[in-house]
N, C-alpha and C. Protein backbone atom coordinates (compact mmCIF):
# COMPACT_ATOMS: atom_id res chain seq x y z
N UNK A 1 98.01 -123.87 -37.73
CA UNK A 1 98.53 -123.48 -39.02
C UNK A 1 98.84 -124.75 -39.81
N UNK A 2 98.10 -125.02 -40.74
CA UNK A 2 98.10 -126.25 -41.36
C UNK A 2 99.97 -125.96 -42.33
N UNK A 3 100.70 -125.07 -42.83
CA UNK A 3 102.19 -125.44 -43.01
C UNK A 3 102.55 -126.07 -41.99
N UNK A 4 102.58 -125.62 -40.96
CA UNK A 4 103.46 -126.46 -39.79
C UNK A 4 103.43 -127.66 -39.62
N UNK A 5 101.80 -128.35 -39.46
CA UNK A 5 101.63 -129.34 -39.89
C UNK A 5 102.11 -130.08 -40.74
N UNK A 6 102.40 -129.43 -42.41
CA UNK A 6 102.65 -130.49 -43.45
C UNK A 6 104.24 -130.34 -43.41
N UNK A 7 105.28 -129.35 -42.55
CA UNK A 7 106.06 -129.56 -42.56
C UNK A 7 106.81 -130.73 -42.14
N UNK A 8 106.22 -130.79 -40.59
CA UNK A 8 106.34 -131.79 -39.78
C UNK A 8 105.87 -133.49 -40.77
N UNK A 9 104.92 -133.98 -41.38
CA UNK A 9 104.65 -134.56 -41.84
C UNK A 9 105.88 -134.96 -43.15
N UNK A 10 106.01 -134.31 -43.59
CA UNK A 10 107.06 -134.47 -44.65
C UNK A 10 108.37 -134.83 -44.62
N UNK A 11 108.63 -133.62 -43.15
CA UNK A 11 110.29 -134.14 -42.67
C UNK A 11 110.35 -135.36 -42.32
N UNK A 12 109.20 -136.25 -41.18
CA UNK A 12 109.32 -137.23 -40.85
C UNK A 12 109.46 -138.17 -41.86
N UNK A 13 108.70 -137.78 -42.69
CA UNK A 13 108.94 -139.17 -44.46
C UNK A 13 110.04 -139.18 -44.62
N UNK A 14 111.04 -137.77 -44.99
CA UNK A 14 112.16 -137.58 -45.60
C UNK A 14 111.88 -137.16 -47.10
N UNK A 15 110.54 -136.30 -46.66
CA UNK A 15 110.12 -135.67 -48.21
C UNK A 15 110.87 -134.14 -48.00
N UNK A 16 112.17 -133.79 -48.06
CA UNK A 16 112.45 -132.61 -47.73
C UNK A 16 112.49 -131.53 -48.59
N UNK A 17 112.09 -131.89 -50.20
CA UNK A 17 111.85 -130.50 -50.76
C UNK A 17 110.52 -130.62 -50.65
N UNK A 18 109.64 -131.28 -50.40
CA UNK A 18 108.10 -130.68 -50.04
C UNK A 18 108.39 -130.10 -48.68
N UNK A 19 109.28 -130.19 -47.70
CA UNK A 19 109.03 -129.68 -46.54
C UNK A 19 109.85 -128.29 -46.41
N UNK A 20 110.68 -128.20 -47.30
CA UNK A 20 111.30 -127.06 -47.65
C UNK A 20 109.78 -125.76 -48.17
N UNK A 21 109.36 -126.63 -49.13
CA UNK A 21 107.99 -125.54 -49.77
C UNK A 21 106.95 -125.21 -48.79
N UNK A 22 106.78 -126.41 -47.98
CA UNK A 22 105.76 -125.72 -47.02
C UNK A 22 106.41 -124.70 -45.57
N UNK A 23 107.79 -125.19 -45.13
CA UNK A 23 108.52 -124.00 -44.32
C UNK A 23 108.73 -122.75 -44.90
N UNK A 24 108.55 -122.57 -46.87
CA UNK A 24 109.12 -121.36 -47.07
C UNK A 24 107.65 -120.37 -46.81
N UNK A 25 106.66 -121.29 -47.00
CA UNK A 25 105.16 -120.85 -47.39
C UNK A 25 105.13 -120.29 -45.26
N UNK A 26 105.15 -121.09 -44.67
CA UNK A 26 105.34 -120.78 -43.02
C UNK A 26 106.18 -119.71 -42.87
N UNK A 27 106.88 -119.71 -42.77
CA UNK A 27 107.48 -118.80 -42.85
C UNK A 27 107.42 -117.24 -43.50
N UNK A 28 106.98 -117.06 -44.29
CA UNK A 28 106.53 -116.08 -45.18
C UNK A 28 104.94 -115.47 -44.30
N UNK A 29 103.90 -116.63 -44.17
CA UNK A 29 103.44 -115.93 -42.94
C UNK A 29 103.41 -115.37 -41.41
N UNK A 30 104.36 -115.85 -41.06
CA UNK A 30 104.68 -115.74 -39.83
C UNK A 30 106.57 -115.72 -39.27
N UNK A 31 107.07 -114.58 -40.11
CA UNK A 31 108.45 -114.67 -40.10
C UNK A 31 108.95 -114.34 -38.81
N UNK A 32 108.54 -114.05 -38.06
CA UNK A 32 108.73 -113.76 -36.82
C UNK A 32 108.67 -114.82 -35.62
N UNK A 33 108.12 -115.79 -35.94
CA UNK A 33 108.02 -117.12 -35.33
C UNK A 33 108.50 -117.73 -35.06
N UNK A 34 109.43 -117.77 -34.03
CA UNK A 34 110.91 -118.59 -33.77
C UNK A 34 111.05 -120.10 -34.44
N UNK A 35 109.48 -121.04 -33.58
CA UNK A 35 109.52 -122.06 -34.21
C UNK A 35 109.29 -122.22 -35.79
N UNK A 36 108.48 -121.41 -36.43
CA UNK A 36 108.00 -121.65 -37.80
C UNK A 36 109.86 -121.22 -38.32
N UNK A 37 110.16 -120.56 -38.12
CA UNK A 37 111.80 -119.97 -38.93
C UNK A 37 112.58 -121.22 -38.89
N UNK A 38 113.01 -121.38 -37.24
CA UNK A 38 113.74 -122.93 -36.35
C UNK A 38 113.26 -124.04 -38.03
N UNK A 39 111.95 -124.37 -37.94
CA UNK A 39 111.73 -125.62 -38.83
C UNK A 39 112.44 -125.34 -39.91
N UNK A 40 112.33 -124.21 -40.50
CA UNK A 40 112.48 -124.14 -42.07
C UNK A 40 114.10 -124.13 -42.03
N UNK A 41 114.74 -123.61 -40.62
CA UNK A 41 116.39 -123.64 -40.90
C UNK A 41 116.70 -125.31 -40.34
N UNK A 42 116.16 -125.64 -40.05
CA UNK A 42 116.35 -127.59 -39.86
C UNK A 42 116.06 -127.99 -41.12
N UNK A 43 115.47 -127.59 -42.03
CA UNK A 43 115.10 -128.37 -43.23
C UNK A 43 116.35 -128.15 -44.10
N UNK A 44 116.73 -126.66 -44.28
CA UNK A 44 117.97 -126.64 -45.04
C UNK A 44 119.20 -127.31 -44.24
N UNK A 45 119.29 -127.43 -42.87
CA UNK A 45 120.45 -128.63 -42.70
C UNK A 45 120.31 -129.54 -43.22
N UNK A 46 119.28 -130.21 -42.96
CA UNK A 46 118.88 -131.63 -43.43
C UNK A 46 119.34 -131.84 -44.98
N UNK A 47 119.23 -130.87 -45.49
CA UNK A 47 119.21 -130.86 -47.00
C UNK A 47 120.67 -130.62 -46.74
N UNK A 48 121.55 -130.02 -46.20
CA UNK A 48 122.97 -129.70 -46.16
C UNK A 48 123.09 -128.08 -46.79
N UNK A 49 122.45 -127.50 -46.49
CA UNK A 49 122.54 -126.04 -47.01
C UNK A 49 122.42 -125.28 -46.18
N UNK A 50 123.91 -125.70 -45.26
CA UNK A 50 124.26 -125.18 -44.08
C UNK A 50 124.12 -123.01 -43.99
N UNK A 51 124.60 -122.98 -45.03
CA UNK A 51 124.89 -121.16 -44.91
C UNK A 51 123.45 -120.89 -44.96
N UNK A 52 121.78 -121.06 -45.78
CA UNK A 52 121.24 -120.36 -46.13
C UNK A 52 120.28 -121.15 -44.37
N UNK A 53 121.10 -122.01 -43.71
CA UNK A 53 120.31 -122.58 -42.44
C UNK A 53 120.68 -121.34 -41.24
N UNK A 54 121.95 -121.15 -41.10
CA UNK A 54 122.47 -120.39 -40.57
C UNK A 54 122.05 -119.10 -40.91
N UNK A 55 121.91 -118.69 -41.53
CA UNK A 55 121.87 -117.25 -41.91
C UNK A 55 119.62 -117.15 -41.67
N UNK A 56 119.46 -117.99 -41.69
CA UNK A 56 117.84 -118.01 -41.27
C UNK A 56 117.58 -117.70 -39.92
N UNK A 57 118.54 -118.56 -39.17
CA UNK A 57 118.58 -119.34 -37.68
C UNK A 57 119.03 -117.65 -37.41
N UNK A 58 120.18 -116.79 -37.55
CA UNK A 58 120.94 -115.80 -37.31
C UNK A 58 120.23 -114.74 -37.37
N UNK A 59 119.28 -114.63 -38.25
CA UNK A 59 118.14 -113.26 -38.28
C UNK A 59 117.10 -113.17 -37.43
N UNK A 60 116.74 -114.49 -37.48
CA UNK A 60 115.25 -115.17 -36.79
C UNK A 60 115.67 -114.56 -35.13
N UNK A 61 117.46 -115.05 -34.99
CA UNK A 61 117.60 -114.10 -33.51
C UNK A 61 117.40 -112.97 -33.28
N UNK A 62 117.44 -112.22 -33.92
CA UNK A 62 117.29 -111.07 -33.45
C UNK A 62 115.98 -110.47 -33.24
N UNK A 63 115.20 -111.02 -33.74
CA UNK A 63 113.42 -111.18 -33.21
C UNK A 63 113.22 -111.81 -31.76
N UNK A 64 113.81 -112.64 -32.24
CA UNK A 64 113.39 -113.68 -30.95
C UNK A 64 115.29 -114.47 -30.16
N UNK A 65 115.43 -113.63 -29.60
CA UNK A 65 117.28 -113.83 -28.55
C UNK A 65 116.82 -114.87 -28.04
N UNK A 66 115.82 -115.40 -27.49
CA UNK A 66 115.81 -116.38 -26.36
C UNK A 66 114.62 -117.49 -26.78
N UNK A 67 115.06 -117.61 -28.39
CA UNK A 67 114.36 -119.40 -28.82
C UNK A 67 115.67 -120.21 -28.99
N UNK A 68 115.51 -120.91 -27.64
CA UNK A 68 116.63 -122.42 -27.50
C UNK A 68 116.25 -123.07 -28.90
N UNK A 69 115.64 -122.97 -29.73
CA UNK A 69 115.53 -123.76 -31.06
C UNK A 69 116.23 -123.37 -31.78
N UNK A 70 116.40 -122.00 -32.34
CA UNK A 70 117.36 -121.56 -32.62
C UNK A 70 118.85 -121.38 -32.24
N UNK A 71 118.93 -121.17 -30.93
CA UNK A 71 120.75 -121.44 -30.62
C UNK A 71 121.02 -123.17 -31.04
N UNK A 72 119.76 -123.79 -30.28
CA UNK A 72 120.30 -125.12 -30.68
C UNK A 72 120.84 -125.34 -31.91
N UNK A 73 120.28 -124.93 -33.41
CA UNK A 73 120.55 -125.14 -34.62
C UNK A 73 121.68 -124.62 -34.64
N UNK A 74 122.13 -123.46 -34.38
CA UNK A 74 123.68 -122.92 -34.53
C UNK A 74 124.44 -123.64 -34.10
N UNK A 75 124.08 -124.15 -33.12
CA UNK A 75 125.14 -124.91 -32.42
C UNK A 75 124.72 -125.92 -33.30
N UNK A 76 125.01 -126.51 -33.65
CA UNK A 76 124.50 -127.96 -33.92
C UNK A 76 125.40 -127.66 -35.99
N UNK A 77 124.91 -126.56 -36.44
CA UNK A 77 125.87 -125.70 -37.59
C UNK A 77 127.17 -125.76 -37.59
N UNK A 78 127.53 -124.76 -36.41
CA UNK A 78 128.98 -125.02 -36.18
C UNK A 78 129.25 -126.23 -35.67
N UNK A 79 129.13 -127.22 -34.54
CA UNK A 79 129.74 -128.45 -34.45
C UNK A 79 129.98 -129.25 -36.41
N UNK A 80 128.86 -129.17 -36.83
CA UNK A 80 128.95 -129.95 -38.39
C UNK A 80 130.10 -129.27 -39.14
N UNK A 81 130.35 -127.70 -38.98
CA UNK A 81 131.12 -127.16 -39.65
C UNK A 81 132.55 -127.13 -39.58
N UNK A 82 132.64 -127.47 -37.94
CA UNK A 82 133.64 -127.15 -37.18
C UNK A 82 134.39 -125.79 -36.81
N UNK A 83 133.07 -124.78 -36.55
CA UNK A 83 133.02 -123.43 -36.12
C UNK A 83 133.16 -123.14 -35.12
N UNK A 84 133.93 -123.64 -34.33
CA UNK A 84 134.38 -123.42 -32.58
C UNK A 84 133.98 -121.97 -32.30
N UNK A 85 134.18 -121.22 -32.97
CA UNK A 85 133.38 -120.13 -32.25
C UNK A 85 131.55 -119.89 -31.97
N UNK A 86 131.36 -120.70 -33.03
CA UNK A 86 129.75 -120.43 -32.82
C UNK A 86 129.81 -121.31 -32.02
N UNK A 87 130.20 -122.76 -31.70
CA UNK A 87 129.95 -123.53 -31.42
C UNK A 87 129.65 -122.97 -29.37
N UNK A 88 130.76 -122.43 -29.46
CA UNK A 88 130.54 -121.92 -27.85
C UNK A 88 130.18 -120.87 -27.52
N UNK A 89 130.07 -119.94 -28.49
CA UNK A 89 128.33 -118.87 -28.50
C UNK A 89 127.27 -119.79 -28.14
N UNK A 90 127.24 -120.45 -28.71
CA UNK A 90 125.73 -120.92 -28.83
C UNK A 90 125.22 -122.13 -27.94
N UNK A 91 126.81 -122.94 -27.33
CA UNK A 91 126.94 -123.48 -25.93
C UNK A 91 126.74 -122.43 -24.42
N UNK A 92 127.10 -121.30 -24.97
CA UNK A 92 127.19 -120.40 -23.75
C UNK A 92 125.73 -120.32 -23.40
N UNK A 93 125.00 -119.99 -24.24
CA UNK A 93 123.35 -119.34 -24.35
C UNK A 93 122.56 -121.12 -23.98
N UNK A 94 123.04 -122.01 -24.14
CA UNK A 94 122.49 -123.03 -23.75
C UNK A 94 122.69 -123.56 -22.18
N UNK A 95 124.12 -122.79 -22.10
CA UNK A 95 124.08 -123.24 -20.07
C UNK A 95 123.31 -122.25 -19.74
N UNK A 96 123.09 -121.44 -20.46
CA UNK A 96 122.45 -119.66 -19.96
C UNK A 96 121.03 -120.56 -19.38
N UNK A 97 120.56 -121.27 -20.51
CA UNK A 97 119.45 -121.74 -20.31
C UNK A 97 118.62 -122.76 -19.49
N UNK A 98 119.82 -123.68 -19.52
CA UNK A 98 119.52 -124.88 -18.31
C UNK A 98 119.58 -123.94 -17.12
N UNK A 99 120.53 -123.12 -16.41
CA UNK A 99 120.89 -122.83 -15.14
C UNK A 99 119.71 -122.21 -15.05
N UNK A 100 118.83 -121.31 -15.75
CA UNK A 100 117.88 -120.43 -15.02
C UNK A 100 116.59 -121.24 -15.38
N UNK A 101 116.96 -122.46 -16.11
CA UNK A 101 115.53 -123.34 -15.57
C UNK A 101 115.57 -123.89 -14.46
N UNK A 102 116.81 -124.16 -13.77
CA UNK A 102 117.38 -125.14 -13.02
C UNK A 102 117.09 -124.28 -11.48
N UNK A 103 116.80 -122.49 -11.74
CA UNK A 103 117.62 -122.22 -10.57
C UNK A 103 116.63 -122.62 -8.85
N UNK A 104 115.54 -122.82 -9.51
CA UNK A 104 114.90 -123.21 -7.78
C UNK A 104 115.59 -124.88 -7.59
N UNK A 105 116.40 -125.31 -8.39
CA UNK A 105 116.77 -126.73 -7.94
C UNK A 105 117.89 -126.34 -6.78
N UNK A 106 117.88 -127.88 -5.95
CA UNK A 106 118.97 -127.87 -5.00
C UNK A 106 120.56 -127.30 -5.61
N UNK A 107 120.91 -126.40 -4.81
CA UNK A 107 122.21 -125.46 -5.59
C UNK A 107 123.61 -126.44 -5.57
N UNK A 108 123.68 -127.69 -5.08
CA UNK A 108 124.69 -128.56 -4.90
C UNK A 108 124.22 -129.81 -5.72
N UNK A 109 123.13 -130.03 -6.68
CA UNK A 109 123.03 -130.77 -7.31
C UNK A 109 124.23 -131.30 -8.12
N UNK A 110 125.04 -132.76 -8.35
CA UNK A 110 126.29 -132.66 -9.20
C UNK A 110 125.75 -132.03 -10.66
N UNK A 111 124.80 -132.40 -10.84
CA UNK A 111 124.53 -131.84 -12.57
C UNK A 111 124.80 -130.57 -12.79
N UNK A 112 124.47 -129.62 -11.21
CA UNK A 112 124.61 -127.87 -11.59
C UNK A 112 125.88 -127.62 -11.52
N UNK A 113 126.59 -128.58 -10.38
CA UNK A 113 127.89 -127.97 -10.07
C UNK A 113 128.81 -127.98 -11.39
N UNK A 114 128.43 -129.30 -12.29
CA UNK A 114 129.28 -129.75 -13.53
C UNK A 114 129.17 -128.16 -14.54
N UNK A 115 127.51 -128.02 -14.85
CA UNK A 115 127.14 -127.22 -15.63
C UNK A 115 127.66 -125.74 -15.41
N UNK A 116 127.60 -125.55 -14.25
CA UNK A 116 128.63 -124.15 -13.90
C UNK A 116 129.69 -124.31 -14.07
N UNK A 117 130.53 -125.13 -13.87
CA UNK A 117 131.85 -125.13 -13.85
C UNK A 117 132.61 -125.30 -15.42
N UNK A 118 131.21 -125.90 -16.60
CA UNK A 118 131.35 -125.86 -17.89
C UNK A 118 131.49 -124.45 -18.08
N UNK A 119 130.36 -123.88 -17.84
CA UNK A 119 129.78 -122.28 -18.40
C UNK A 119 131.23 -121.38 -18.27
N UNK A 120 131.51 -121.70 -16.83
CA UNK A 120 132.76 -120.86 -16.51
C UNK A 120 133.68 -121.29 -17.40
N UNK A 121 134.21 -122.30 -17.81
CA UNK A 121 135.27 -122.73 -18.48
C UNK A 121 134.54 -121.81 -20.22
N UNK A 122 133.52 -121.65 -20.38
CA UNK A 122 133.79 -120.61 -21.67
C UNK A 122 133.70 -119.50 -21.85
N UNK A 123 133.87 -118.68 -20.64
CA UNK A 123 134.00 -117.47 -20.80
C UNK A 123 135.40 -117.24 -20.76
């Protein structure tokens, strides 16, 4: 998909209202696309237009619950915002994620034991 392409190309310049036009154009074909949505709600951070990033990132979930691109951005929203609640929604869904990549690893690894013992501390 040549948007994706010129998105990527643009953000890296720091051309971000051309990369805004080609995520809205991506997006519009393929709204359902975790990553094509993910880009276009990184572009409005970048730009600082945190609510219309969030509120992209927030719909785009409910298509797609389980694009780490998307929790990442929330999280990453609330830390900037200082939204402690999203912030550990969207930490929760990220240990969700390491542990069940993790789970054929050795079960006494220190990294898992830390990471569980995080997860638990936010529920």
């Amino acid at each position: 998909m040549p948007w994706i392409n010129l998105v990527s190309v643009y953000t890296n310049e720091g051309r971000y209202d051309q990369a805004m036009q080609q995520g809205q154009a991506a997006v519009r074909l393929s709204p359902d696309d975790a990553v094509v949505v993910g880009n276009l709600a990184g572009i409005y951070l970048a730009l600082g237009r945190f609510a219309e990033a969030k509120a992209l990132a927030t719909r785009a979930l409910t298509k797609a619950p389980d694009a780490t691109v998307l929790h990442r951005l929330l999280w990453l929203i609330g830390s900037l915002q200082g939204d402690q609640t999203l912030v550990r929604q969207q930490s929760g869904t990220a240990y969700q994620d390491f542990l069940a990549a993790m789970k054929s690893a050795d079960a006494d690894l220190p990294v898992l034991t830390q990471a569980r013992a995080e997860y638990a501390a936010l529920k």
